[in-house]
Protein backbone atom coordinates (compact mmCIF):
# COMPACT_ATOMS: atom_id res chain seq x y z
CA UNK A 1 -84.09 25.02 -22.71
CA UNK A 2 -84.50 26.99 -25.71
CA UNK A 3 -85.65 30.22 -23.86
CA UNK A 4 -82.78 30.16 -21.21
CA UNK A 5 -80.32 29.59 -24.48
CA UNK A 6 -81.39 32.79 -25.90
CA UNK A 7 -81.00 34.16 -22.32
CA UNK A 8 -77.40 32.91 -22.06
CA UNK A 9 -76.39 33.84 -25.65
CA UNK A 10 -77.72 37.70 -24.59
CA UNK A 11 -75.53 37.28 -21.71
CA UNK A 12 -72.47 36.14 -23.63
CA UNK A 13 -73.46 37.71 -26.64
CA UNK A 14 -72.29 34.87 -28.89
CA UNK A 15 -75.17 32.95 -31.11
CA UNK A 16 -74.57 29.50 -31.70
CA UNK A 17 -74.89 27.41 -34.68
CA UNK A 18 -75.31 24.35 -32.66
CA UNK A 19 -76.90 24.23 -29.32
CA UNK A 20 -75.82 20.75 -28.34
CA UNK A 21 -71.92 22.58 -27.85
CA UNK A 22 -74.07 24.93 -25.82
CA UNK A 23 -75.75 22.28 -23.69
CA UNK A 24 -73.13 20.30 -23.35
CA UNK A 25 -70.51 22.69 -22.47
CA UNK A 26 -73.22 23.58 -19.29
CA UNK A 27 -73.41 20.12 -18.43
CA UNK A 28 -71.67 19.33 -14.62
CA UNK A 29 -70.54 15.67 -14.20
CA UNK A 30 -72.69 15.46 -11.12
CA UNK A 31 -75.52 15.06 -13.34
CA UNK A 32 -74.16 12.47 -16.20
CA UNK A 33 -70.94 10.74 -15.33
CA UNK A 34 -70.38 10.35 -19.18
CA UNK A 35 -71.84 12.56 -21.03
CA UNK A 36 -70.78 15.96 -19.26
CA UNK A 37 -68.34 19.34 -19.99
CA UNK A 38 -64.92 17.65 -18.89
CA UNK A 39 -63.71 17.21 -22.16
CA UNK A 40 -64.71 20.90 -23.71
CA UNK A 41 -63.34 22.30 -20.01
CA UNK A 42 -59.71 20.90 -21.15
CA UNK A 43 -60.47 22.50 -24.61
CA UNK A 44 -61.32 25.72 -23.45
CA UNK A 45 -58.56 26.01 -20.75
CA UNK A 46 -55.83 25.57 -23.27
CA UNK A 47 -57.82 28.10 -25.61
CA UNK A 48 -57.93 30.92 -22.84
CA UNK A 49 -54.27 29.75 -22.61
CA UNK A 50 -53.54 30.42 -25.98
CA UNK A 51 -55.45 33.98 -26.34
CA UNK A 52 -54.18 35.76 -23.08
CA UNK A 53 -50.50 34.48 -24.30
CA UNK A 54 -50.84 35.58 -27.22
CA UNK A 55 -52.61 39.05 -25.79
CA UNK A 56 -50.19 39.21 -23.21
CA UNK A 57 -47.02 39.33 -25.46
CA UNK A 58 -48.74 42.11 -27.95
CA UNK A 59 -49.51 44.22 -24.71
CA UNK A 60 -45.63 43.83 -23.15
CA UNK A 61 -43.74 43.26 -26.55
CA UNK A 62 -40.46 44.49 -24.39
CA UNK A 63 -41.46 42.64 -21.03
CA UNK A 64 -39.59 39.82 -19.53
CA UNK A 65 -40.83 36.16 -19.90
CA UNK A 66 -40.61 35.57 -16.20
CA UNK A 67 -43.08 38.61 -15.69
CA UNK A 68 -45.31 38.01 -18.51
CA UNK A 69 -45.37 34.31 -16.93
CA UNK A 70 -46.55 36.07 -13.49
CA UNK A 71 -49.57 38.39 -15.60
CA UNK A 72 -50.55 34.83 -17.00
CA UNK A 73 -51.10 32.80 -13.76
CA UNK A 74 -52.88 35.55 -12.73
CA UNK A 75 -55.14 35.50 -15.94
CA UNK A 76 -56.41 32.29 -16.19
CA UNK A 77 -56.63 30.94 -12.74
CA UNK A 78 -59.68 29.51 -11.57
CA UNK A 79 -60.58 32.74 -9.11
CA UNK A 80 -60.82 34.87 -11.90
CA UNK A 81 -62.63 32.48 -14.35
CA UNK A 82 -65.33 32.19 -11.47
CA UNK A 83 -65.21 35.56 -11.09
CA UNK A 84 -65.94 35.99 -14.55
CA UNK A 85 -68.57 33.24 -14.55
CA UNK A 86 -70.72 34.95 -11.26
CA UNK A 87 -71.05 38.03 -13.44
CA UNK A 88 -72.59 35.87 -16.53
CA UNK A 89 -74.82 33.95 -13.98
CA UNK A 90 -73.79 30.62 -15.67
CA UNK A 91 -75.04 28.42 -12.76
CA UNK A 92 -78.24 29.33 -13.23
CA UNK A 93 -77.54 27.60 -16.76
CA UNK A 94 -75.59 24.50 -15.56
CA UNK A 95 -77.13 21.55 -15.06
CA UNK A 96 -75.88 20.03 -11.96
CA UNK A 97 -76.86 16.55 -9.72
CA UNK A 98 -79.00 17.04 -6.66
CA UNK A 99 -75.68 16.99 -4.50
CA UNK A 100 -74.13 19.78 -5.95
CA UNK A 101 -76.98 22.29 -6.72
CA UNK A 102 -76.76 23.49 -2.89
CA UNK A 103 -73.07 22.92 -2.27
CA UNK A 104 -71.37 26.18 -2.43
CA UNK A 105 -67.82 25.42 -1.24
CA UNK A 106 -67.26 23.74 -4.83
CA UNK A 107 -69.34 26.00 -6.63
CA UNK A 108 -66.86 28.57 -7.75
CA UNK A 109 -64.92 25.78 -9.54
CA UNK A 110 -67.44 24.39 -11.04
CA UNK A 111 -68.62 27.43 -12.21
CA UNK A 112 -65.12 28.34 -13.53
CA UNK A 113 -64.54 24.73 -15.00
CA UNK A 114 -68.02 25.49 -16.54
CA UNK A 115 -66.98 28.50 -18.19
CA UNK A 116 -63.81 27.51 -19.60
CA UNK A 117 -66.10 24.43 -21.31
CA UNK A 118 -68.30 27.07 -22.58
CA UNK A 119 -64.98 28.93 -24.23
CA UNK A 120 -64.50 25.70 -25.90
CA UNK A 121 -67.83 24.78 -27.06
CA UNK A 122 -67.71 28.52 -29.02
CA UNK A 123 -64.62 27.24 -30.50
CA UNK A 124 -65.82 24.25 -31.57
CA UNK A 125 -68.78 26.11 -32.86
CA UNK A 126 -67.36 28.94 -35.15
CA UNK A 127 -63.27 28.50 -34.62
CA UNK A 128 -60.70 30.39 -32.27
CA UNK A 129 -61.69 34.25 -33.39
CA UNK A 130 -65.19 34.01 -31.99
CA UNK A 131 -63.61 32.64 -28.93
CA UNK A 132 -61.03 35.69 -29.03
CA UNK A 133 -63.51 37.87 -29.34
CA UNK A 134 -65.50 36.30 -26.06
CA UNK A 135 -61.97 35.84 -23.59
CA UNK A 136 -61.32 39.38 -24.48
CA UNK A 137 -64.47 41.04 -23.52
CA UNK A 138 -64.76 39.71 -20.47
CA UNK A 139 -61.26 39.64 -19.43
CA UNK A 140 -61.10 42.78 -20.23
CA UNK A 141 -60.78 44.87 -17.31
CA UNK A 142 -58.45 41.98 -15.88
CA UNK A 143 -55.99 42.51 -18.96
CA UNK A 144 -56.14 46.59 -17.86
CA UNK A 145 -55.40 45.45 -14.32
CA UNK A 146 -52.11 43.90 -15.29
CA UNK A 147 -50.72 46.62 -16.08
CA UNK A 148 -50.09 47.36 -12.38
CA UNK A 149 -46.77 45.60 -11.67
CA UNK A 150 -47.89 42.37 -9.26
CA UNK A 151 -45.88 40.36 -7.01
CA UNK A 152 -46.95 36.82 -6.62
CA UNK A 153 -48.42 35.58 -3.59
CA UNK A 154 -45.83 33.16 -2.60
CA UNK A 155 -43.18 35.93 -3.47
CA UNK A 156 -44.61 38.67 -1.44
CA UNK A 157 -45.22 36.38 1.79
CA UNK A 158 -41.43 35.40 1.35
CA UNK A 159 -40.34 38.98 1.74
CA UNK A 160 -42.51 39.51 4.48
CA UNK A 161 -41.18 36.49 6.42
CA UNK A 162 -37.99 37.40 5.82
CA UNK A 163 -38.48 40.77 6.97
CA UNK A 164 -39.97 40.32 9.83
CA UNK A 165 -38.61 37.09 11.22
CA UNK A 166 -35.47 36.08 9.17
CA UNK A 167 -36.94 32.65 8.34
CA UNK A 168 -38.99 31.57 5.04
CA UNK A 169 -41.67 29.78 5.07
CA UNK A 170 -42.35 26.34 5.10
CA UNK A 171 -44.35 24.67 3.01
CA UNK A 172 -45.21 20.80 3.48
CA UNK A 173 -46.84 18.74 1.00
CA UNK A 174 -50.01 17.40 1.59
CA UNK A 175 -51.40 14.62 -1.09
CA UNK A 176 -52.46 14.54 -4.67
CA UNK A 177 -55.73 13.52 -5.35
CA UNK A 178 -57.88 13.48 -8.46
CA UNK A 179 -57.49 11.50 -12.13
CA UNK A 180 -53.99 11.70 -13.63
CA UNK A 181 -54.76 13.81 -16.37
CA UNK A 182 -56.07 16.05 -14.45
CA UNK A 183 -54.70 15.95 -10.53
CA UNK A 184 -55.30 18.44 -7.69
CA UNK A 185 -52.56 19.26 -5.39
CA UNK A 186 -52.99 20.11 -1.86
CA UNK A 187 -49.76 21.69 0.18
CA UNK A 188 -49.98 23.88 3.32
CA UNK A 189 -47.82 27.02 4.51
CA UNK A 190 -46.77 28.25 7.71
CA UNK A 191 -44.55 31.40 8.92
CA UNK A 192 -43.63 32.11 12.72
CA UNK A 193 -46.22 32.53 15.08
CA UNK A 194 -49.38 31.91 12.59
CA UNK A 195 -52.00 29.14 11.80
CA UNK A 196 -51.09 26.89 8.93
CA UNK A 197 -53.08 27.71 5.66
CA UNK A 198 -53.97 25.29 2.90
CA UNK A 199 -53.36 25.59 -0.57
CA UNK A 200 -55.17 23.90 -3.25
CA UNK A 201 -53.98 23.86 -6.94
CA UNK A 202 -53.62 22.03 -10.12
CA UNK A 203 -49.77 21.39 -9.40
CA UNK A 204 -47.68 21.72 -6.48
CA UNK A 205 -46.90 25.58 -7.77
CA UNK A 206 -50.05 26.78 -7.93
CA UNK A 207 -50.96 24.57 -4.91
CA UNK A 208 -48.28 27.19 -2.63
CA UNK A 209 -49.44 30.00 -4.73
CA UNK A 210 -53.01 29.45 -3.21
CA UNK A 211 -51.79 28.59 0.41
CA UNK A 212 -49.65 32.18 0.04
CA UNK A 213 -52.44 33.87 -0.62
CA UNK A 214 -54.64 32.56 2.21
CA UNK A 215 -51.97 33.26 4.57
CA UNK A 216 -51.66 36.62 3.57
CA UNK A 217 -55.18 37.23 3.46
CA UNK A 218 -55.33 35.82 7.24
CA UNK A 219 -52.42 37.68 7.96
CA UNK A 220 -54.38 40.86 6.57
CA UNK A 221 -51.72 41.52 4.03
CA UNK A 222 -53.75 40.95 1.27
């Protein structure tokens, strides 16, 4: 363990002062039920919150709320945390249970979730600049992205619907599964004369945001 910490701060470049925030933050609850990086993922997630907000409004000091609500869902979702987390190789790190060390259809959330624990175990460690200072090197070129105007998923296959066939689209709800503080949302989309797509999200927004976006990507609009 000690060798593959030194590896990982390289990676991060951020030293801890104590490596049990380290080891815990890279622990999956596939491998201990209660002792695990739930807790530090909730810290970290309302950290990364707090930073690209607060990054956000310095960048578009003039900018709408509505839009610099748009740049922030785009931010901090889970695609571009795992994003962020394949480039650091953090599941080589993590230590996961037997049933999850092979399964890649969850992996990129778990190795999102992991990361966002890992942004709260350096704030733990050494306070919110040191986390700063990590959320904004690596979501770097993502903050420089966002300065290209976007148009939310859901928004853009609206306009497309309505352009081409003068309906919306329709969006059922699925079911909610998950603990209560911290549910998952499943909801599924549809638009004349394609497949239904499913959306999965951590509310019923982001649950349509994510259906949206699969439906444009199957409709090769995306």
């Amino acid at each position: 363990m000690k060798n593959s910490n030194k590896e990982l701060e390289i990676i991060i470049d951020y030293n801890f002062k104590n490596y049990d925030l380290l080891k815990l933050s890279l622990i999956h609850k596939s491998f201990d039920s209660s002792n695990n990086n739930e807790k530090l993922e909730f810290l970290g997630d309302r950290v990364l919150g707090l930073i690209i907000s607060k990054k956000l409004i310095e960048i578009y000091p003039k900018e709408k709320e509505g839009i610099i609500d748009k740049k922030f869902a785009n931010l901090v979702n889970k695609k571009i945390c795992s994003n962020i987390s394949k480039k650091l190789n953090i599941k080589k790190f993590m230590f996961l249970g037997a049933s999850h060390k092979s399964l890649e259809r969850s992996s990129d959330k778990i190795m999102g979730d992991c990361l966002e624990a890992l942004i709260g175990a350096i704030y733990l460690d050494s306070g919110l600049k040191s986390a700063e200072k990590f959320i904004l090197k690596f979501w770097k070129q993502y903050l420089e992205n966002s300065i290209i105007p976007l148009i939310d998923p859901k928004t853009q296959l609206q306009e497309y619907s309505l352009k081409k066939f003068k309906e919306l689209p329709k969006y059922t709800f699925y079911k909610k599964t998950g603990p209560q503080h911290k549910p998952l949302f499943k909801t599924d989309v549809q638009i004349p004369n394609s497949k239904k797509a499913l959306g999965i999200g951590t509310s019923k927004k982001n649950a349509q945001q994510d259906a949206a976006s699969k439906l444009l990507y199957s409709l090769k609009i995306l």
